[in-house]
PDB file of N, CA and C in Angstrom:
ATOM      1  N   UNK A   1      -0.801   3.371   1.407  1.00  0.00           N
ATOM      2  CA  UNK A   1       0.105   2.418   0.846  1.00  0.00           C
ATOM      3  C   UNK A   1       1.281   3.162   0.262  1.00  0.00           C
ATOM      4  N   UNK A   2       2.006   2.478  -0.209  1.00  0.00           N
ATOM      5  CA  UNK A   2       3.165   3.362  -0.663  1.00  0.00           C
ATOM      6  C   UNK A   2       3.652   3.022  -2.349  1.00  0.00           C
ATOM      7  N   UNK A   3       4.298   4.092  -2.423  1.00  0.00           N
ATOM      8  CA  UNK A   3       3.990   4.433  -4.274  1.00  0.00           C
ATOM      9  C   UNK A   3       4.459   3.211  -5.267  1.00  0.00           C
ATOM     10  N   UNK A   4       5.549   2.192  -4.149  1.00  0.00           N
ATOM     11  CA  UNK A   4       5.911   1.020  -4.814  1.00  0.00           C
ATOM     12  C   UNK A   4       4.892  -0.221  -5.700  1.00  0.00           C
ATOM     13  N   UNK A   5       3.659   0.524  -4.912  1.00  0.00           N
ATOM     14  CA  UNK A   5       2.581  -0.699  -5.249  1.00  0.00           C
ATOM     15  C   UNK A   5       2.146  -0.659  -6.722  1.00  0.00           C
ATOM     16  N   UNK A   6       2.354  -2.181  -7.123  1.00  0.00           N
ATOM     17  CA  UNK A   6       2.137  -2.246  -8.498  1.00  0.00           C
ATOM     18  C   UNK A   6       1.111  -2.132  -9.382  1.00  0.00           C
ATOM     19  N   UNK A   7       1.114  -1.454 -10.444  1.00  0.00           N
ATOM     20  CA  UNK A   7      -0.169  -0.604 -11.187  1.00  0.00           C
ATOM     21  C   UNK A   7      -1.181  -1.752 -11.323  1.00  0.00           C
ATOM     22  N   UNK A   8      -1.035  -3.382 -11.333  1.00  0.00           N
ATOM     23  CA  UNK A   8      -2.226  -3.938 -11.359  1.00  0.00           C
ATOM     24  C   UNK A   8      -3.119  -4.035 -10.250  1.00  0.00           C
ATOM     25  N   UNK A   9      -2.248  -3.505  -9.044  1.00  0.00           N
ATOM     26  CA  UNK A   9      -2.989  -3.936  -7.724  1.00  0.00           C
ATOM     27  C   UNK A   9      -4.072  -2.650  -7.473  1.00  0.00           C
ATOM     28  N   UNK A  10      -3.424  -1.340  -8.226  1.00  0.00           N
ATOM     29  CA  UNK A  10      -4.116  -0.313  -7.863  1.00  0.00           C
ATOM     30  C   UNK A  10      -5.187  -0.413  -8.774  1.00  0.00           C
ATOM     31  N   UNK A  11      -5.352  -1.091 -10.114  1.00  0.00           N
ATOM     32  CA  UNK A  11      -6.870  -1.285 -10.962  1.00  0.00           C
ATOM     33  C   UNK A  11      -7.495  -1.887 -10.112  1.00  0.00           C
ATOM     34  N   UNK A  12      -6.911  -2.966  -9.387  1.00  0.00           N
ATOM     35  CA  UNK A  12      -7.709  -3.776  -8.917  1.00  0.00           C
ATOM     36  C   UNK A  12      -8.697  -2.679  -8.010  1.00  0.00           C
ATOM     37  N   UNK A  13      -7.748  -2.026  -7.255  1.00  0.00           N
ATOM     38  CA  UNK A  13      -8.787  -1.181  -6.099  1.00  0.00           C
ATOM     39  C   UNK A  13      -9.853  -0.211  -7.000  1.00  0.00           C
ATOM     40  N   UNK A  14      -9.449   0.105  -8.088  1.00  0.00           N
ATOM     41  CA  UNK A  14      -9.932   1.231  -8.273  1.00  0.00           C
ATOM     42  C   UNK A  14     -11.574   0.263  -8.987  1.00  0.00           C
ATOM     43  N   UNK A  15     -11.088  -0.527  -9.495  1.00  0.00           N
ATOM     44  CA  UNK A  15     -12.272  -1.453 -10.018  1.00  0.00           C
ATOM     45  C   UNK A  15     -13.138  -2.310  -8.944  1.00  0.00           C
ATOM     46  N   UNK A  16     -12.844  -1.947  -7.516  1.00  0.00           N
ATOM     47  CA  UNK A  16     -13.626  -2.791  -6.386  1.00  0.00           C
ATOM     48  C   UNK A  16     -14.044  -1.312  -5.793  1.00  0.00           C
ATOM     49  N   UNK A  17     -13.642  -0.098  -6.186  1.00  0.00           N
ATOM     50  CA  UNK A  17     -14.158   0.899  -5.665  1.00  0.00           C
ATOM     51  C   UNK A  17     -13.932   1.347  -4.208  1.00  0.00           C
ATOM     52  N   UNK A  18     -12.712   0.565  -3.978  1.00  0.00           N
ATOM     53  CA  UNK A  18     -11.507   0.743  -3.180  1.00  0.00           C
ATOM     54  C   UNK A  18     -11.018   2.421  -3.076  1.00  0.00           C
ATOM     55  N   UNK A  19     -10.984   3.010  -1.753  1.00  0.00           N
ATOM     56  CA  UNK A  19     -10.295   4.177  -1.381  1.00  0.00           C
ATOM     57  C   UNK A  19      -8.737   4.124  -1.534  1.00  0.00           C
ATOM     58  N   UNK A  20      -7.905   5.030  -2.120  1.00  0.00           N
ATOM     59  CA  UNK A  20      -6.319   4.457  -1.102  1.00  0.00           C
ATOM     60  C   UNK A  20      -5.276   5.970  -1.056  1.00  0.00           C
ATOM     61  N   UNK A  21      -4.924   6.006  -0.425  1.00  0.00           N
ATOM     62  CA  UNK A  21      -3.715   7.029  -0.218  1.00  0.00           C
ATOM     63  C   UNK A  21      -2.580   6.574  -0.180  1.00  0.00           C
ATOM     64  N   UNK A  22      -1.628   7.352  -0.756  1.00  0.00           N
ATOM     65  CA  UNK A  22      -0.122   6.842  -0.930  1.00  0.00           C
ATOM     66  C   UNK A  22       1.045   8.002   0.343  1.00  0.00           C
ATOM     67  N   UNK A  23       1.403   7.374   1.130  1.00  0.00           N
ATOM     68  CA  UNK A  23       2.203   7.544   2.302  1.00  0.00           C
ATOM     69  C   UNK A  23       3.652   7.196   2.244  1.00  0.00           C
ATOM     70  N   UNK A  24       4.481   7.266   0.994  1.00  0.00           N
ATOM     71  CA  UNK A  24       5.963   7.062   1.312  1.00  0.00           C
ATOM     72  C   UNK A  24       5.703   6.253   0.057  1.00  0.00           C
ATOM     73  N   UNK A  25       7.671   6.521  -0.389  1.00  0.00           N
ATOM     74  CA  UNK A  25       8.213   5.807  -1.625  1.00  0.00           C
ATOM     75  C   UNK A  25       7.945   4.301  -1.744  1.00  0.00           C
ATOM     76  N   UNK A  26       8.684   3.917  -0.790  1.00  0.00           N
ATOM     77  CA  UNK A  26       9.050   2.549  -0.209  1.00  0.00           C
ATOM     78  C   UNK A  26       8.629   1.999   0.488  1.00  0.00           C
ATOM     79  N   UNK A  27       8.740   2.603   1.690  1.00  0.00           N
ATOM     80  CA  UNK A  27       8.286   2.440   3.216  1.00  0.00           C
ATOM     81  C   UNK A  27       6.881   3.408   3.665  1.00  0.00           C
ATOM     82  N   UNK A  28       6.105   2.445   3.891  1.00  0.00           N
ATOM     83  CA  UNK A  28       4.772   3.560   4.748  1.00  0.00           C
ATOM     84  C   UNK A  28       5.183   4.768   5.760  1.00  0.00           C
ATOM     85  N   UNK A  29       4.856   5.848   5.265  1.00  0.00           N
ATOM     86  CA  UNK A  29       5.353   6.704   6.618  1.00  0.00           C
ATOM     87  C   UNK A  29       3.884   7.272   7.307  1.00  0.00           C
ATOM     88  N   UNK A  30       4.072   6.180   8.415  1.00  0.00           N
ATOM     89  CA  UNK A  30       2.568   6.759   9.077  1.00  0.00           C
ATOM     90  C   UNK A  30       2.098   8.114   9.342  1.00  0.00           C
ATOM     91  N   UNK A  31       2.896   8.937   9.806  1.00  0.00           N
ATOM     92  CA  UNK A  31       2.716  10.295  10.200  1.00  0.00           C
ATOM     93  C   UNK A  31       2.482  11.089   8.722  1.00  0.00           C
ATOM     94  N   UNK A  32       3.043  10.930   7.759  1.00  0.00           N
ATOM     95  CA  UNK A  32       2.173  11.370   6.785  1.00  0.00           C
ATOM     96  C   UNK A  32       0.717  10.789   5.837  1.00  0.00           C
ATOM     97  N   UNK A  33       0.747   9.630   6.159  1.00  0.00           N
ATOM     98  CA  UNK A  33      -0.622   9.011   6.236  1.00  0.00           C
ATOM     99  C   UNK A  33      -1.892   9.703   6.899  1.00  0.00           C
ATOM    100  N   UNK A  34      -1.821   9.569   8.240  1.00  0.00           N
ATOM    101  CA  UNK A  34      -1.967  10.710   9.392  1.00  0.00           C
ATOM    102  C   UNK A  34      -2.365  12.129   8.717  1.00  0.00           C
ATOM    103  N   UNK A  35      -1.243  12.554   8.269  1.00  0.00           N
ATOM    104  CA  UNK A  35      -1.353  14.433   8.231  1.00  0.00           C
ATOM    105  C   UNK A  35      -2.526  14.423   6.739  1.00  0.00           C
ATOM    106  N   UNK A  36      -2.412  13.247   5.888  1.00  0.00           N
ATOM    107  CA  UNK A  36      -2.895  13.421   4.851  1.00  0.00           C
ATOM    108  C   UNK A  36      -4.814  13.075   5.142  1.00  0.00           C
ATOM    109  N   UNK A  37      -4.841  11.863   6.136  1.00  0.00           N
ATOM    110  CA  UNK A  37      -6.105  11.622   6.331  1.00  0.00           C
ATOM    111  C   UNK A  37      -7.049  13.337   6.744  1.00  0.00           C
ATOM    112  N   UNK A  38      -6.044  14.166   7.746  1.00  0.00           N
ATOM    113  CA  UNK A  38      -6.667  15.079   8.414  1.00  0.00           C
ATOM    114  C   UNK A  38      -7.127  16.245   6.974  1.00  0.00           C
ATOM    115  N   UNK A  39      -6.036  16.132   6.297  1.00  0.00           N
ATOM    116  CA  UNK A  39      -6.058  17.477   5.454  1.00  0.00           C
ATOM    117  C   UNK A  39      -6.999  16.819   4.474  1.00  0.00           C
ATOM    118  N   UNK A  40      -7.196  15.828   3.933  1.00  0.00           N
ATOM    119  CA  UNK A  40      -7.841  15.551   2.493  1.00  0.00           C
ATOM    120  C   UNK A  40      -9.135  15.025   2.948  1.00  0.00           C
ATOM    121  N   UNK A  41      -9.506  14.382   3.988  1.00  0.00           N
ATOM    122  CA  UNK A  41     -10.709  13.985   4.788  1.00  0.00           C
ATOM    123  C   UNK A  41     -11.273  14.922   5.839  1.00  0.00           C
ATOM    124  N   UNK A  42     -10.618  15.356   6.622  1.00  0.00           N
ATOM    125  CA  UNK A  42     -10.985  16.114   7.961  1.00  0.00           C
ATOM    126  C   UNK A  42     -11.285  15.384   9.286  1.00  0.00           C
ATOM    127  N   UNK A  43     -10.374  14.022   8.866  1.00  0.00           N
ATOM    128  CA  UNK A  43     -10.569  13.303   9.740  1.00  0.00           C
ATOM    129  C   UNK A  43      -9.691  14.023  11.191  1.00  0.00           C
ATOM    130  N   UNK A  44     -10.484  13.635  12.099  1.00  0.00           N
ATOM    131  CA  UNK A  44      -9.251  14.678  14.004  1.00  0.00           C
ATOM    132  C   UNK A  44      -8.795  13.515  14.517  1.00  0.00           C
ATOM    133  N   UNK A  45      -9.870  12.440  14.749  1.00  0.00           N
ATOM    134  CA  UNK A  45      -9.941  11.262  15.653  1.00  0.00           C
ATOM    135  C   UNK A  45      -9.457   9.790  14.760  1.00  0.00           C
ATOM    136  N   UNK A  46      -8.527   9.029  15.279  1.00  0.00           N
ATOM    137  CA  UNK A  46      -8.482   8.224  15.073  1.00  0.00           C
ATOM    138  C   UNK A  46      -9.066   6.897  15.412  1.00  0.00           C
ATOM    139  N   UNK A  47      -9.687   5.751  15.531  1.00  0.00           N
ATOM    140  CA  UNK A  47      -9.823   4.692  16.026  1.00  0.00           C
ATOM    141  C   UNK A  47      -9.049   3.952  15.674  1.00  0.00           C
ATOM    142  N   UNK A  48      -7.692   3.406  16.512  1.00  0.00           N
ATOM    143  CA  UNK A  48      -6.781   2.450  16.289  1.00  0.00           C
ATOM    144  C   UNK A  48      -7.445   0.786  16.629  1.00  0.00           C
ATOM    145  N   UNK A  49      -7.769   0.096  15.919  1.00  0.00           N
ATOM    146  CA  UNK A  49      -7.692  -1.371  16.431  1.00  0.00           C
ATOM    147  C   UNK A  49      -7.184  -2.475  15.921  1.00  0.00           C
ATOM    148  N   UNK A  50      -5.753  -1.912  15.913  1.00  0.00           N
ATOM    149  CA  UNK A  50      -5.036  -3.355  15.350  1.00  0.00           C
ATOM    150  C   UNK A  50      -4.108  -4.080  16.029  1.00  0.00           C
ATOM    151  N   UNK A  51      -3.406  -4.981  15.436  1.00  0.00           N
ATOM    152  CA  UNK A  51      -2.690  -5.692  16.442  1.00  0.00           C
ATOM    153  C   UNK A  51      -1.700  -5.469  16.844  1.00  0.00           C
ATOM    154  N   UNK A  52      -0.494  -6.130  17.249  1.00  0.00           N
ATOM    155  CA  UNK A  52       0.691  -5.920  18.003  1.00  0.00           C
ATOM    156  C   UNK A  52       1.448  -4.964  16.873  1.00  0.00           C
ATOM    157  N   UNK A  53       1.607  -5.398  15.832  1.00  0.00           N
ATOM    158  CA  UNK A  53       2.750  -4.678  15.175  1.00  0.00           C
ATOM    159  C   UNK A  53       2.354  -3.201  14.523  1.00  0.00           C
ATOM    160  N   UNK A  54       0.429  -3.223  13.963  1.00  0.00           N
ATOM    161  CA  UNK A  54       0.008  -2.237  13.835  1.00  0.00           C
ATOM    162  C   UNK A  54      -0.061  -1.267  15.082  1.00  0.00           C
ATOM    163  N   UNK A  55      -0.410  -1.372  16.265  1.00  0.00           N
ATOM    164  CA  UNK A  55      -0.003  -0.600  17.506  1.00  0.00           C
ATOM    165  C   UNK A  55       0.909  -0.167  17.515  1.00  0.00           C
ATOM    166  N   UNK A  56       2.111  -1.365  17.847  1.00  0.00           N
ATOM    167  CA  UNK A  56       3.168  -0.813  18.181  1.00  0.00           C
ATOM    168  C   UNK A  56       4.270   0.264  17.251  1.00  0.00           C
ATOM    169  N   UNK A  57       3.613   0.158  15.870  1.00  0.00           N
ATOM    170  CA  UNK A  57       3.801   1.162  15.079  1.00  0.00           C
ATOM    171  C   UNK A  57       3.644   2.730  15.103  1.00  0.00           C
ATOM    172  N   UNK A  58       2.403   2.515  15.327  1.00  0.00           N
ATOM    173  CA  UNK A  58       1.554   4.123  15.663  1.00  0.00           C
ATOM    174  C   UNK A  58       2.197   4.505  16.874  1.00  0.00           C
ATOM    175  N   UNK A  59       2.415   3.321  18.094  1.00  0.00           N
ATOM    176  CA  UNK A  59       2.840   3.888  19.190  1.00  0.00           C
ATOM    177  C   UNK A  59       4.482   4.362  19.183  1.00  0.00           C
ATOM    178  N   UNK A  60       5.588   3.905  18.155  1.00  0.00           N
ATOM    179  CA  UNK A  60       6.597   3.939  18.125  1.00  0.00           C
ATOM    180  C   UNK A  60       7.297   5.473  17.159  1.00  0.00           C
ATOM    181  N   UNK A  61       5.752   5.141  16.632  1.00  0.00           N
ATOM    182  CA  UNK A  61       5.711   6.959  15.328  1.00  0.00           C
ATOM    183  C   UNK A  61       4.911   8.388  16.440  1.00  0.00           C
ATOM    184  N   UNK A  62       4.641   7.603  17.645  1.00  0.00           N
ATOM    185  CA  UNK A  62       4.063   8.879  18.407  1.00  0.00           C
ATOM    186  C   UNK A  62       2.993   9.706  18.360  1.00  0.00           C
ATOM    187  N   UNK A  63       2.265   8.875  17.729  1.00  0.00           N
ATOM    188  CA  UNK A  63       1.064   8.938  16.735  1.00  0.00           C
ATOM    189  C   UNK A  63      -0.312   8.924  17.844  1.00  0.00           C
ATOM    190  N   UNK A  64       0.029   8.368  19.411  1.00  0.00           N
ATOM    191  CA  UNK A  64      -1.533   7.581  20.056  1.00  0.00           C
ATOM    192  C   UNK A  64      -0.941   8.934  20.869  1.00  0.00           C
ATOM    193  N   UNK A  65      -2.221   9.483  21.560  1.00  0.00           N
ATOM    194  CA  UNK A  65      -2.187  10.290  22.481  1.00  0.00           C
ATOM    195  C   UNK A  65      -3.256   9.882  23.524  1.00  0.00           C
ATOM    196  N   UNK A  66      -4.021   8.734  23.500  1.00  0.00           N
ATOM    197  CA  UNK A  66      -4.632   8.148  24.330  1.00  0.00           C
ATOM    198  C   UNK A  66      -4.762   6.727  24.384  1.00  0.00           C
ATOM    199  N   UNK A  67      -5.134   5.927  25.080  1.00  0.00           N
ATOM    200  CA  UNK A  67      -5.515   4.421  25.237  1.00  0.00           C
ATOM    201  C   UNK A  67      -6.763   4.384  26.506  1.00  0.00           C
ATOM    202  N   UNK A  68      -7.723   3.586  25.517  1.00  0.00           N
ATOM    203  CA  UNK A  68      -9.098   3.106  26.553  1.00  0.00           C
ATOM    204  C   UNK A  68      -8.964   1.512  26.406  1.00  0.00           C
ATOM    205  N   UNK A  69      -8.375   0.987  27.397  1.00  0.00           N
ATOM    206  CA  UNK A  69      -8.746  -0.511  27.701  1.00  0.00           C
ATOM    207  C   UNK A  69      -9.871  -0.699  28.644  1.00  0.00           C
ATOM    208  N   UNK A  70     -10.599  -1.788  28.108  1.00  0.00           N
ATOM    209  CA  UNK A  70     -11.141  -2.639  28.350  1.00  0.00           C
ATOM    210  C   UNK A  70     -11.485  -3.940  29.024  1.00  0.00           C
ATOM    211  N   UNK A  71     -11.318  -4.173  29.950  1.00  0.00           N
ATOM    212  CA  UNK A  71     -11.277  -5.521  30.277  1.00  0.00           C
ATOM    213  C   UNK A  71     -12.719  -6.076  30.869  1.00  0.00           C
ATOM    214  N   UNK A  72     -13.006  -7.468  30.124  1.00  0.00           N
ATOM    215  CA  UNK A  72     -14.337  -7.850  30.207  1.00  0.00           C
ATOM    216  C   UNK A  72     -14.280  -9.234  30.713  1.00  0.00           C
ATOM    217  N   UNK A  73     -14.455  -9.781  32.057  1.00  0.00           N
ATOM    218  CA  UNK A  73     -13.988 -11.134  32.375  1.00  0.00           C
ATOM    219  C   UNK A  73     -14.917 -12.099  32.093  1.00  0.00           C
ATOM    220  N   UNK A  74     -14.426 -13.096  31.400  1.00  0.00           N
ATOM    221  CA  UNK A  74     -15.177 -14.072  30.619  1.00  0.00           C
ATOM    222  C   UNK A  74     -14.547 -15.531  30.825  1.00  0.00           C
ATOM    223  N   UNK A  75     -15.751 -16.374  30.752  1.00  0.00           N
ATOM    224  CA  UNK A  75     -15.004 -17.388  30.363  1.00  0.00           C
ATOM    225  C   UNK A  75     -15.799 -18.508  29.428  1.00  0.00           C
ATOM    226  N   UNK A  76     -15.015 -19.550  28.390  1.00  0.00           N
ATOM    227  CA  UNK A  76     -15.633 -20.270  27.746  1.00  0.00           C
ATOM    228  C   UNK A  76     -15.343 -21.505  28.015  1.00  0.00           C
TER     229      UNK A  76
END
């Protein structure tokens, strides 16, 4: 999240026992989100599954170095 977020919202997390990292002043900057998950977690791998604007985010910050689709034909 980013450092703008207001000190009641962060009790709130910290009192639900909520994780959070702060990624940019203002604006989220994914790629340091990213560099911070790897260095402070040890996270390598990501699992992206979000929607259009969360994708097209990661994909626009250069962030995906792979895609596994799926397609499962169904019908209801």
């Amino acid at each position: 999240m980013t450092e703008s977020v207001p000190n009641a919202f962060l009790m709130h997390l910290r009192n639900k026992g909520v994780s959070y990292l702060f990624a940019g002043k203002t604006e989220l900057n994914l790629p340091l989100a990213v560099q911070k998950l790897k260095k402070l977690f040890g996270i390598q791998t990501l699992l992206l599954e979000g929607g259009g604007i969360a994708n097209g985010s990661f994909l626009q910050e250069e962030l995906i170095d792979e895609i596994s689709l799926v397609v499962v034909p169904a019908a209801e």
